[in-house]
Protein backbone atom coordinates (compact mmCIF):
# COMPACT_ATOMS: atom_id res chain seq x y z
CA UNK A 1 -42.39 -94.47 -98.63
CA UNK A 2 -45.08 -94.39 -95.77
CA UNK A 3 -45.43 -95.19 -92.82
CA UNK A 4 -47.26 -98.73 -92.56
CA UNK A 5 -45.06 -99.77 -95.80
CA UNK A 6 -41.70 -98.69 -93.78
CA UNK A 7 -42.92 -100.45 -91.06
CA UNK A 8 -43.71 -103.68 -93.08
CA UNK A 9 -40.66 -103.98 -94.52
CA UNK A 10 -38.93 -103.89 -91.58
CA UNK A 11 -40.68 -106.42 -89.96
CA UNK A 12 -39.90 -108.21 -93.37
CA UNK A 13 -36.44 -107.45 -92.79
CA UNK A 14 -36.30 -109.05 -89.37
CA UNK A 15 -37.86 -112.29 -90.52
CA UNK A 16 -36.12 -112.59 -93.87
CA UNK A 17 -32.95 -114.72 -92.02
CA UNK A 18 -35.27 -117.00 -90.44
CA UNK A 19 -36.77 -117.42 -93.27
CA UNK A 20 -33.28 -118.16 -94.70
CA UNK A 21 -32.38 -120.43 -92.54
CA UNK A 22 -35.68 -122.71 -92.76
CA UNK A 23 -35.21 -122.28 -96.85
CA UNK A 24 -31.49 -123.14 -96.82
CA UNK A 25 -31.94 -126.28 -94.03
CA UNK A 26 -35.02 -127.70 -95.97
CA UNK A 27 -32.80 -127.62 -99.14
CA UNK A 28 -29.70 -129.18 -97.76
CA UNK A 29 -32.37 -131.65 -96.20
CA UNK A 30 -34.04 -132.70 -99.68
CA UNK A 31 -30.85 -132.97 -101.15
CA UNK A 32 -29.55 -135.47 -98.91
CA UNK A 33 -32.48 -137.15 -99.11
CA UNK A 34 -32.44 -137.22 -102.92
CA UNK A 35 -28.88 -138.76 -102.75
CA UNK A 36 -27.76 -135.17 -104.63
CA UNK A 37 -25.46 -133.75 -101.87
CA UNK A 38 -23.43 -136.43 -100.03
CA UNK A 39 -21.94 -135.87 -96.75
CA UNK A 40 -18.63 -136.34 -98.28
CA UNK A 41 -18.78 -133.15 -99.69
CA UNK A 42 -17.90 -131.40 -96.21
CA UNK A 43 -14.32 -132.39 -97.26
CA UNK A 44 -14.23 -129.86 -99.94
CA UNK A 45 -12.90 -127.50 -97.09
CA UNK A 46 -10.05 -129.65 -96.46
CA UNK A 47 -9.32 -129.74 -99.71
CA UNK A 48 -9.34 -126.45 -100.06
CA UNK A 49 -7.21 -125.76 -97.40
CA UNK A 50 -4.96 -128.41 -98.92
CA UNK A 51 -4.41 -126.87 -102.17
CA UNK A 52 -4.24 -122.82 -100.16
CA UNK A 53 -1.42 -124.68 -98.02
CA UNK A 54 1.74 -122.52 -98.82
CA UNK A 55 4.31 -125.11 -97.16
CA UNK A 56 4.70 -128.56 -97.67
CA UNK A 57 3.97 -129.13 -93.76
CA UNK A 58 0.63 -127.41 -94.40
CA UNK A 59 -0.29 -129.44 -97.22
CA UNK A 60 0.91 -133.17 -95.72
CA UNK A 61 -1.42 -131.98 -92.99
CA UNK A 62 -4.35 -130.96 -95.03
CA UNK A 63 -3.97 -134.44 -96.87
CA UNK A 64 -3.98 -136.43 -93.58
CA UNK A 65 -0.39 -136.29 -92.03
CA UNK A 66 3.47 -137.35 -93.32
CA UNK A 67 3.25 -140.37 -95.52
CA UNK A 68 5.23 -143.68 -95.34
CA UNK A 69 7.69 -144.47 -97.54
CA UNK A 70 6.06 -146.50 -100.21
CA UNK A 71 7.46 -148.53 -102.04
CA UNK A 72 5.07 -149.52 -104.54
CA UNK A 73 4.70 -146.29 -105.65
CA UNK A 74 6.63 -145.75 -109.45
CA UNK A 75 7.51 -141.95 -109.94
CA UNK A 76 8.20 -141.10 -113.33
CA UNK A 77 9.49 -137.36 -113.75
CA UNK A 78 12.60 -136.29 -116.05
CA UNK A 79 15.91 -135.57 -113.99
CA UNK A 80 16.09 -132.40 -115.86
CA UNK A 81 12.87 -130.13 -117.30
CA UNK A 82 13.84 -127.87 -119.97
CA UNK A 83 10.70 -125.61 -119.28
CA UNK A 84 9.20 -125.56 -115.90
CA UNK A 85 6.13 -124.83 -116.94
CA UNK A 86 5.36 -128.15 -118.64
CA UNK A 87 6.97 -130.97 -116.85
CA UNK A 88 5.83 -134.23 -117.34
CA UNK A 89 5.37 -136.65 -114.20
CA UNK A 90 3.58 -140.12 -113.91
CA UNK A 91 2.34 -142.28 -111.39
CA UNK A 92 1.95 -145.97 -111.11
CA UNK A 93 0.99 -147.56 -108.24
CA UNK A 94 0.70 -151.62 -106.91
CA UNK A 95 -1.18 -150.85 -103.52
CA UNK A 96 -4.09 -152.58 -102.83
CA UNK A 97 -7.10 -150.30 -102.39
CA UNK A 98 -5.68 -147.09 -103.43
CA UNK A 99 -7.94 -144.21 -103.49
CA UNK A 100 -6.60 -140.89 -104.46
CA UNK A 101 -3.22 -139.83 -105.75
CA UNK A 102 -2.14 -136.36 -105.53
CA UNK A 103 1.31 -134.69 -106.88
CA UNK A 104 3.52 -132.74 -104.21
CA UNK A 105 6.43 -130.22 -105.35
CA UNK A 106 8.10 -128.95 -102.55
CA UNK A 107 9.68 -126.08 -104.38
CA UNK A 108 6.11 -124.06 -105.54
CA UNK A 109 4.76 -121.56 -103.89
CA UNK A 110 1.43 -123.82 -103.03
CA UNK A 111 3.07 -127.53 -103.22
CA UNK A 112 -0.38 -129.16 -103.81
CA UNK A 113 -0.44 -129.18 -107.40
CA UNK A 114 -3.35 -131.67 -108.47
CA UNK A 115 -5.30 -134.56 -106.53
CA UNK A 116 -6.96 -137.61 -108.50
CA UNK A 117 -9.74 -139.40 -107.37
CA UNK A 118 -9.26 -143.16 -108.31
CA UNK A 119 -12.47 -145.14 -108.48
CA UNK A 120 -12.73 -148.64 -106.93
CA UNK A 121 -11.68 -151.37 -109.80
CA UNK A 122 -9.16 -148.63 -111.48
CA UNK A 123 -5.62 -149.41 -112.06
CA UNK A 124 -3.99 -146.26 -109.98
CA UNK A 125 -1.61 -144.65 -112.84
CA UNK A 126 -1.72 -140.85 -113.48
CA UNK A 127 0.13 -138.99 -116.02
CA UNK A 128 0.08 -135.51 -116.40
CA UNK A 129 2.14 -132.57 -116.89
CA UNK A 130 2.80 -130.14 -113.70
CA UNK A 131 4.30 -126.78 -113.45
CA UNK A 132 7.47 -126.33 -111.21
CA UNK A 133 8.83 -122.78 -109.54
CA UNK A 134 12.49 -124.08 -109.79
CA UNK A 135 14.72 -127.00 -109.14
CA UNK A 136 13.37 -129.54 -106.09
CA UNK A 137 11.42 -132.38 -105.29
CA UNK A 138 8.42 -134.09 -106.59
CA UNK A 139 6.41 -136.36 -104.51
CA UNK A 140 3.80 -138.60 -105.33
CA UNK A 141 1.25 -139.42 -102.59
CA UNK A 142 -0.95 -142.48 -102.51
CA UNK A 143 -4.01 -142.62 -100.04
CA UNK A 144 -4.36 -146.16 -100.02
CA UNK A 145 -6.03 -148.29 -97.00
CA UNK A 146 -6.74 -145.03 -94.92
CA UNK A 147 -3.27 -144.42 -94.71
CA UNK A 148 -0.47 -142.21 -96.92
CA UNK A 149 2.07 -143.76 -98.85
CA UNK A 150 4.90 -141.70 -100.97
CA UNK A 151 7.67 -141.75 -103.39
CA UNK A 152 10.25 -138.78 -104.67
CA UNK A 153 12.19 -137.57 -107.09
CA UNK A 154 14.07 -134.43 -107.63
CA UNK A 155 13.95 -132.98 -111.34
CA UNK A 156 15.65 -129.57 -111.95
CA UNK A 157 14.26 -126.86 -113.85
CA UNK A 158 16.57 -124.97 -115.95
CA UNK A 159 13.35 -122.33 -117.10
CA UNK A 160 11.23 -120.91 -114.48
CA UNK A 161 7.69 -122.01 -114.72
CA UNK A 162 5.43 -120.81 -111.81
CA UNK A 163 6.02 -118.20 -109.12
């Protein structure tokens, strides 16, 4: 390579993450503007974090702190799962407002197993099947209102499923 072209791309070089940043800022900036990216979408870090949490602590935290005791909150899970790989749990729910549900085992290695976003005019019921490390609780949180609302149950897992 020569001289002047060395020299040029260097100078290149030095620009490029200007360059970047101007590309990158006038992006983020049209899609905001275009209603594409919405400023909700920050929270994907939390969520993240939420669903990395390795302790229940961690996770309650990431989620938005301990929950009250709700009552309106209808876990279904069996009292004993053959196969913990495929356990079945439901959630029905009579709060007003309710937002997201997400399903809590304390027992797994990361107890944030899945989160549900709940669209305005839904009726709040989930069912799904979850996997569960071994015997222990299963909570169902409600973010309803702003606030956290949850119910448990403990199933026990005769045949290991995650870990």
């Amino acid at each position: 390579m020569c001289a002047w072209s060395a020299a040029r791309t260097e100078a290149a070089d030095a620009a490029l993450p200007a360059r970047r940043e101007l590309v990158r800022g006038g992006l983020c900036a049209a899609l905001l503007a275009g209603g594409l990216f919405k400023p909700g979408a920050a929270a994907a870090a939390d969520e993240a974090l939420a669903f990395g949490a390795t302790s229940m602590q961690e996770a309650l935290s990431a989620l938005g702190g301990i929950p009250a005791v709700g009552s309106e909150i209808v876990l279904t899970a069996p009292d004993a799962a053959e196969n913990g790989a495929v356990v079945p749990v439901a959630v029905a729910c009579s709060l007003p407002g309710v937002r997201e549900m997400f399903i809590v085992i304390e027992s797994n290695p990361n107890p944030l197993v899945v989160r549900f976003s709940i669209p305005e005019g839904t009726e709040p019921y989930i069912a799904t099947r979850v996997k569960m490390a071994e015997t222990g609780n299963v909570y169902a949180v409600v973010k309803a209102g702003g606030r956290l609302y949850a119910a448990c149950k403990q199933t026990q897992v005769t045949v290991g499923g995650c870990g």
